[in-house]
C-alpha atoms as a PDB file:
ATOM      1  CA  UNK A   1      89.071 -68.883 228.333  1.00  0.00           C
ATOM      2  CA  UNK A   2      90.138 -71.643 226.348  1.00  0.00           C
ATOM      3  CA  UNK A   3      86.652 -73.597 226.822  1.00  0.00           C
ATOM      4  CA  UNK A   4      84.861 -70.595 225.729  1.00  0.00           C
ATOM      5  CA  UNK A   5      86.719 -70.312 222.371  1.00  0.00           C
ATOM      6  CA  UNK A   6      86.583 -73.489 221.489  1.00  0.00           C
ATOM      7  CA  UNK A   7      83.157 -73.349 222.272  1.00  0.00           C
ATOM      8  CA  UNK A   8      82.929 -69.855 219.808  1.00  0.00           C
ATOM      9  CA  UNK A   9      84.697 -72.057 217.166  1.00  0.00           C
ATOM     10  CA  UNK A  10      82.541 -74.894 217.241  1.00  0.00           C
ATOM     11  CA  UNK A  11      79.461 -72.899 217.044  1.00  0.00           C
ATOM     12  CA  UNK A  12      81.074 -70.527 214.219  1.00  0.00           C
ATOM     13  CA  UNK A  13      81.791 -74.051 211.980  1.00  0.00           C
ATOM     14  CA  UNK A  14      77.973 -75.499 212.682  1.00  0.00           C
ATOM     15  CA  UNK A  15      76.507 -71.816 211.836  1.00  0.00           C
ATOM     16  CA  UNK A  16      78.862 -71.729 208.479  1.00  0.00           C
ATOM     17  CA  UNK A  17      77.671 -75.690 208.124  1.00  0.00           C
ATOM     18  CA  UNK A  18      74.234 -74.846 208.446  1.00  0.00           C
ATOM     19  CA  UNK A  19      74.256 -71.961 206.173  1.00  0.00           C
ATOM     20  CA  UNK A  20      75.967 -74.144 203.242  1.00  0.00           C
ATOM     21  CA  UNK A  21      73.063 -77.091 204.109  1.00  0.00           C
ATOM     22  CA  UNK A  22      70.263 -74.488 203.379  1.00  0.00           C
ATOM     23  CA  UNK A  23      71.988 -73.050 200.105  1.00  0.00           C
ATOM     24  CA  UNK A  24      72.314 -76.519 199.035  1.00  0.00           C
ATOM     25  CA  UNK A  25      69.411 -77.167 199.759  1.00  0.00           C
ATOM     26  CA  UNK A  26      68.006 -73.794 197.932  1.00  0.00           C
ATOM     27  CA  UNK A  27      70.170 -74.951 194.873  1.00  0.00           C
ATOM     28  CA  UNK A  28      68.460 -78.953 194.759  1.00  0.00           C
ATOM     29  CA  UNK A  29      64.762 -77.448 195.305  1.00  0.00           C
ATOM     30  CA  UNK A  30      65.487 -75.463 192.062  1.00  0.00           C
ATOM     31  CA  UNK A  31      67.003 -78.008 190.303  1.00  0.00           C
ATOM     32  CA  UNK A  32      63.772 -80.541 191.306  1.00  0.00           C
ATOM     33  CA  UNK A  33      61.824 -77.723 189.913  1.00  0.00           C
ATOM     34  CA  UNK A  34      62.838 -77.497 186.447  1.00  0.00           C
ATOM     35  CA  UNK A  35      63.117 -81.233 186.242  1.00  0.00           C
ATOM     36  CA  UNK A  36      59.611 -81.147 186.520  1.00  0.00           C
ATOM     37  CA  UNK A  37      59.387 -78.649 184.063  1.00  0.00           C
ATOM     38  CA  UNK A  38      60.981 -80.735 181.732  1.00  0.00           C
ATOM     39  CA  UNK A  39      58.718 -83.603 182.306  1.00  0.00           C
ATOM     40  CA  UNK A  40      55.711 -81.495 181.875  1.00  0.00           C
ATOM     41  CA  UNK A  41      57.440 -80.727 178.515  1.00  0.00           C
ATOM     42  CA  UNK A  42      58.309 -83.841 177.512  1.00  0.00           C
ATOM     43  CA  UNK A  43      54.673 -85.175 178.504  1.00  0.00           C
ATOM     44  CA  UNK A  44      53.672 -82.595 175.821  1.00  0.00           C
ATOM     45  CA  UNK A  45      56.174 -83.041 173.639  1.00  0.00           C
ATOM     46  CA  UNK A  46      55.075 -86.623 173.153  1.00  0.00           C
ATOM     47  CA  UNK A  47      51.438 -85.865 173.128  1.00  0.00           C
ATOM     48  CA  UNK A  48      51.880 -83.816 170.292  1.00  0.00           C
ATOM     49  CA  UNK A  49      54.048 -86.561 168.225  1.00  0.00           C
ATOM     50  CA  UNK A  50      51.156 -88.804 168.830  1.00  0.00           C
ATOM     51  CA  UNK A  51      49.131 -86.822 167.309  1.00  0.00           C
ATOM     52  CA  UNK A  52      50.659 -85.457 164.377  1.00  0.00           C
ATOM     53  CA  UNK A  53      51.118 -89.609 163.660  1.00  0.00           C
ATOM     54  CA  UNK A  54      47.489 -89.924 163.889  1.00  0.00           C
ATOM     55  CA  UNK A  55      47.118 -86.861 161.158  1.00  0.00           C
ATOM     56  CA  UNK A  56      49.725 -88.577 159.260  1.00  0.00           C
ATOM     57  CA  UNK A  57      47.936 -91.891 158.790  1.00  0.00           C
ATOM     58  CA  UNK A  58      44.376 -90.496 158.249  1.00  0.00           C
ATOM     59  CA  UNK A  59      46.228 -88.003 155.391  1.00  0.00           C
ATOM     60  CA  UNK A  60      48.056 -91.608 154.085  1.00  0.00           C
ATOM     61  CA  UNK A  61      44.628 -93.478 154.360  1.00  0.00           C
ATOM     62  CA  UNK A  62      42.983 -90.345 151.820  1.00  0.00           C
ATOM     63  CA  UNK A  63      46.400 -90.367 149.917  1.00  0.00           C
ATOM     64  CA  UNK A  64      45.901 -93.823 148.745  1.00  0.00           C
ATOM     65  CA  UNK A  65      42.050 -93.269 148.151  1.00  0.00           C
ATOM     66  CA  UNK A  66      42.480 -90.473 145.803  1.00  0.00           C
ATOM     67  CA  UNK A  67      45.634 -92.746 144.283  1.00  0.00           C
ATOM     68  CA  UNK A  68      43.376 -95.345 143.786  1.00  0.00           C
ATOM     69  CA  UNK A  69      40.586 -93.657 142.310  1.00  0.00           C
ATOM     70  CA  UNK A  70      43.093 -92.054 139.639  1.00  0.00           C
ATOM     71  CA  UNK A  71      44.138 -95.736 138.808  1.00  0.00           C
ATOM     72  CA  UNK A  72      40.267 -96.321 137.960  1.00  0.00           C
ATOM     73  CA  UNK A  73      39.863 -93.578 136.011  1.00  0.00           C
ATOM     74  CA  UNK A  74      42.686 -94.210 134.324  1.00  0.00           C
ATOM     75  CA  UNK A  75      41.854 -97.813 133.519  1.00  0.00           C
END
């Protein structure tokens, strides 16, 4: 009887192994998932800083038009 407990005992541990495997596994698959997220986010994120620098410099370039056309008039 001795075999067959041992035998019980071993399969109990690689059942409770296996078990702890997939809910680790469960647990990385999730955390993969929302690092994605947060590259899809950041991939937006610096989309939009682009192009509020591109508004910036177009409002800079009319800025200094109208700032130089106020020096004329002034003149």
């Amino acid at each position: 009887m001795d075999v067959y407990n041992a035998l019980e005992s071993r399969v109990e541990r690689l059942i409770a192994a296996y078990r702890q495997l997939k809910q680790r596994v469960a647990e990385l698959e999730a955390e993969n998932a929302a690092f994605r997220t947060g590259e899809a986010n950041l991939q937006a994120l610096q989309q939009r800083v682009a192009d509020l620098e591109a508004e910036r410099e177009e409002v800079r370039g009319r800025l200094e038009r109208l700032l130089a056309a106020l020096q004329q008039l002034e003149v």
